[in-house]
Protein backbone atom coordinates (compact mmCIF):
# COMPACT_ATOMS: atom_id res chain seq x y z
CA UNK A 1 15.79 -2.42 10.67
CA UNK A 2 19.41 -3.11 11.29
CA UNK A 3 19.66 -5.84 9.02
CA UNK A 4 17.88 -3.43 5.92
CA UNK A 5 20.66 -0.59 6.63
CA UNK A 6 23.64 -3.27 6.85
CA UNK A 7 22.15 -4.82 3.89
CA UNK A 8 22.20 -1.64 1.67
CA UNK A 9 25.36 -0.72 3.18
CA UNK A 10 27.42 -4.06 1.83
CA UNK A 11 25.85 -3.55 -1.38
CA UNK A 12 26.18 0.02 -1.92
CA UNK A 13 28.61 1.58 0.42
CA UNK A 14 31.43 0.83 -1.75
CA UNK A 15 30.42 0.01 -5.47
CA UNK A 16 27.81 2.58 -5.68
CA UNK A 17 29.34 5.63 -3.33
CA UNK A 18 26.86 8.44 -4.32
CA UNK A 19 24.08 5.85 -4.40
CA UNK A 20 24.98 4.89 -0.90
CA UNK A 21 24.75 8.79 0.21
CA UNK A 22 21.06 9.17 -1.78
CA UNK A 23 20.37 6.12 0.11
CA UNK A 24 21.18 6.81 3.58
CA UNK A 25 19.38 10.04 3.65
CA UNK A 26 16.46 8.89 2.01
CA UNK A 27 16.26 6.39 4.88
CA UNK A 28 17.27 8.76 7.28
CA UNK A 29 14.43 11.08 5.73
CA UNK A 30 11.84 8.03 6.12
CA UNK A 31 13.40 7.48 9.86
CA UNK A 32 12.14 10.55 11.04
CA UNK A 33 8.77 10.15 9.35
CA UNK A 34 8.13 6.47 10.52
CA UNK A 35 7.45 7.35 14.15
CA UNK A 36 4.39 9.27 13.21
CA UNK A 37 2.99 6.33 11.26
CA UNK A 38 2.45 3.59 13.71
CA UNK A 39 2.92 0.12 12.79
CA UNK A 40 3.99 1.29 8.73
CA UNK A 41 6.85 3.63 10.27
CA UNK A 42 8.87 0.16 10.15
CA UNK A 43 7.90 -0.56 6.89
CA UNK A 44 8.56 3.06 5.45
CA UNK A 45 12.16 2.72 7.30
CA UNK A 46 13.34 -0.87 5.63
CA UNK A 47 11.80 -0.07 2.49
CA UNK A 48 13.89 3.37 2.08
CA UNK A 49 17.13 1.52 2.85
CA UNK A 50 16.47 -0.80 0.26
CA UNK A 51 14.86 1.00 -1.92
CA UNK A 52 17.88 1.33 -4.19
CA UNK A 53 19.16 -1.71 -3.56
CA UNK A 54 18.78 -3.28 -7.06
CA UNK A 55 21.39 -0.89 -8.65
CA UNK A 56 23.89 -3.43 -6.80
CA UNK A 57 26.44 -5.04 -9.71
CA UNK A 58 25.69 -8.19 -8.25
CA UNK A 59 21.97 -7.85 -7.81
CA UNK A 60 21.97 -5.77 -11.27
CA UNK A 61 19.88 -9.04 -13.27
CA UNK A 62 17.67 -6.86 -15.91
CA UNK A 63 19.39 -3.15 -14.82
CA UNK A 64 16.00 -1.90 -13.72
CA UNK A 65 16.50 -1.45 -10.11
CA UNK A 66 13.15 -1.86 -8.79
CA UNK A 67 13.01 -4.91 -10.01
CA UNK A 68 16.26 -5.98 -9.30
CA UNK A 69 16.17 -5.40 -6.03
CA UNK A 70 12.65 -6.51 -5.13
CA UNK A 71 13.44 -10.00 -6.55
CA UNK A 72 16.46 -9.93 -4.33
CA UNK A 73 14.31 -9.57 -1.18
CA UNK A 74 12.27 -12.06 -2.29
CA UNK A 75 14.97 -14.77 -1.94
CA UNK A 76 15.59 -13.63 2.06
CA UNK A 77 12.70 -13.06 3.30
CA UNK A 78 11.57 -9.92 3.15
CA UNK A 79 7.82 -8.86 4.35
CA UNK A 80 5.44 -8.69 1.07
CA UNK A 81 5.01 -5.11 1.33
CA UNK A 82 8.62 -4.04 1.41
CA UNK A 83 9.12 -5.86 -1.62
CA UNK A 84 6.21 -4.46 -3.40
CA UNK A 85 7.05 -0.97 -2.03
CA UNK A 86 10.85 -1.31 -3.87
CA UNK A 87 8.92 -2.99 -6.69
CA UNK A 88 7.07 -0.05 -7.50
CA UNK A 89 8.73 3.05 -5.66
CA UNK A 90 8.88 6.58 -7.54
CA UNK A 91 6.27 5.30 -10.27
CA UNK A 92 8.46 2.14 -11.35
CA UNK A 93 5.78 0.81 -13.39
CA UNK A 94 5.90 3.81 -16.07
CA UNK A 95 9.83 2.94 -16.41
CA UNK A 96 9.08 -0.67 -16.75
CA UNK A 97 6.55 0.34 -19.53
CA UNK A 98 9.36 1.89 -21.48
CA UNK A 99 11.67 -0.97 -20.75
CA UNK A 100 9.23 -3.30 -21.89
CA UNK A 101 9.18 -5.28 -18.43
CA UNK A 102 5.56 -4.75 -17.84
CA UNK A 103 5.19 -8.75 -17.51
CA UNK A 104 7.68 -9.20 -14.68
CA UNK A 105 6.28 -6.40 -12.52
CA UNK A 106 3.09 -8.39 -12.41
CA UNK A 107 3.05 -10.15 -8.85
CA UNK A 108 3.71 -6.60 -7.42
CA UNK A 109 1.02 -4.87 -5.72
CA UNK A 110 1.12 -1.22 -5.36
CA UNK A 111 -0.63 -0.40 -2.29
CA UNK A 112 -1.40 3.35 -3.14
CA UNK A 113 -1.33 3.99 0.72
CA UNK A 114 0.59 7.00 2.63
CA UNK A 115 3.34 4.68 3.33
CA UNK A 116 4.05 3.88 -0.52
CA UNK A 117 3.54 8.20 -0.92
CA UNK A 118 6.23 8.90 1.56
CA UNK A 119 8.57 6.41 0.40
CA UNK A 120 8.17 8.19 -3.14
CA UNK A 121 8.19 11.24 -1.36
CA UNK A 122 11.66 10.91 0.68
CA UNK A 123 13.56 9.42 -2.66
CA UNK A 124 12.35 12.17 -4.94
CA UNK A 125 13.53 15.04 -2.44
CA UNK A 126 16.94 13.70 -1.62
CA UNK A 127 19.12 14.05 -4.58
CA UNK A 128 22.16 11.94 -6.06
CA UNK A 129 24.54 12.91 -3.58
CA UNK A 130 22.56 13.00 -0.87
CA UNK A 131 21.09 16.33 -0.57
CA UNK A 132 17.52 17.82 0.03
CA UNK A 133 15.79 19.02 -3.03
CA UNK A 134 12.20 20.36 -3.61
CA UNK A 135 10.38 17.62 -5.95
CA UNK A 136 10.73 20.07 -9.27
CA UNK A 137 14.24 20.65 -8.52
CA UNK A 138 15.09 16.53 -8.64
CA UNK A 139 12.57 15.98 -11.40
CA UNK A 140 14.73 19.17 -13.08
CA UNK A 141 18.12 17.12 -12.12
CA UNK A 142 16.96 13.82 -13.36
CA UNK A 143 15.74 15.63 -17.10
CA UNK A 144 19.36 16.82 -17.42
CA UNK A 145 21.25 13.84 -17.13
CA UNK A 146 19.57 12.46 -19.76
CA UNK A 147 18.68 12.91 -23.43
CA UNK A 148 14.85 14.08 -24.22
CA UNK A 149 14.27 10.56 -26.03
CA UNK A 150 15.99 8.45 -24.03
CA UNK A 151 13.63 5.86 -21.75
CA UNK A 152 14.15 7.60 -18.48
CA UNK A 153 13.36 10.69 -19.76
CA UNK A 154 9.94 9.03 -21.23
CA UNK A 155 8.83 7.10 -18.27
CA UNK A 156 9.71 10.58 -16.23
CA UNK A 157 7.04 12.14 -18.53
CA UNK A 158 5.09 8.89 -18.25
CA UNK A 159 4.93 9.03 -14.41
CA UNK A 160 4.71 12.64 -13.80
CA UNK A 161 1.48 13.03 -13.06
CA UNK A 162 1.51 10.21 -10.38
CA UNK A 163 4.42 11.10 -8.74
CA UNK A 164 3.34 14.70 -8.37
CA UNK A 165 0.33 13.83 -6.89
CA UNK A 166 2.20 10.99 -4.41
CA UNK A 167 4.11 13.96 -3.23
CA UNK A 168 1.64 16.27 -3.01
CA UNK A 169 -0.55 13.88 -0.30
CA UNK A 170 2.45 13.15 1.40
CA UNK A 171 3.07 16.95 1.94
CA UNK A 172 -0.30 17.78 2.80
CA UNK A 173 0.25 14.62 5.76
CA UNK A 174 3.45 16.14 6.72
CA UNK A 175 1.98 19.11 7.17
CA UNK A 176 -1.28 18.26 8.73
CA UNK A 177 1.54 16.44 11.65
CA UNK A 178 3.07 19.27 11.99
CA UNK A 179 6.48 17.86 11.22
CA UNK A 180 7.55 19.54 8.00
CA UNK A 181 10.37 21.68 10.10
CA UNK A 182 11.84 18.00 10.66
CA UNK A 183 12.19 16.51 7.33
């Protein structure tokens, strides 16, 4: 765990400021989550503080993120899952789609579990800057930083329906837990 916060902390604390701040409380977000999922609460933990680790300059090989970052943790070591879980967080695959990348997202499984839901979950509530936003509200932020053709905007579309439905089940978990006051 250490090691996945120092990690996204040399690569983003200081090249990507705001990134760092979405970062740190989308893992902080997942850290209060993870204790309620056994064994994946690790998993859900490392994979939010590297979720965004691909927007790194130096790690920055194709400038999709996901994958970026994903092949990254591939060359130290990472567990298989966090990997995929960057891979493919926040309906990655649509973007890749409109990036034409489909073929390198291949060896990535998406697990379609709670853990991968609550990953999406914690980075599409926790805006740009850091703060807590209701899923419309970020989906509403992302749509005006960008032009209605451009590719984000059409894997946004592309994804919508999957992402509202990965935040939907992990809402109803949060809920059945009785945590929702704590995230």
């Amino acid at each position: 765990m250490e090691w996945a916060e120092s990690t996204a902390e040399v690569f983003l604390s200081d090249a990507l400021p705001r990134r760092w701040a979405h970062v740190q409380n989308v893992a902080a977000r997942a850290g209060r989550l993870a204790p309620h999922l056994g064994e994946d609460g690790e998993i859900l933990h490392v994979s939010a503080w590297l979720h965004d680790v691909g927007y790194a300059p130096p790690l920055a090989v194709s400038g999709f993120h996901p994958l970026d970052g994903a092949l990254y943790l591939r060359t130290v070591d990472v567990p298989d899952r966090v990997v995929d879980l960057v891979a493919l967080h926040s309906s990655a695959s649509a973007e890749a789609s409109a990036l034409g990348l489909d073929g390198q997202m291949v060896g990535f499984v998406d697990e379609r579990s709670l853990t991968r839901d609550l990953l999406w979950f914690v980075d599409m509530t926790i805006g740009p800057d850091g703060q807590c936003m209701d899923f419309e509200a970020r989906m509403d932020d992302v749509r005006a930083r960008y032009a209605p053709a451009h590719y984000v905007i059409q894997a946004l579309d592309a994804g919508m329906a999957e992402r509202r439905a990965a935040v939907a089940r992990a809402s109803e978990w949060i809920d059945s837990v009785g945590i929702a006051d704590q995230v």
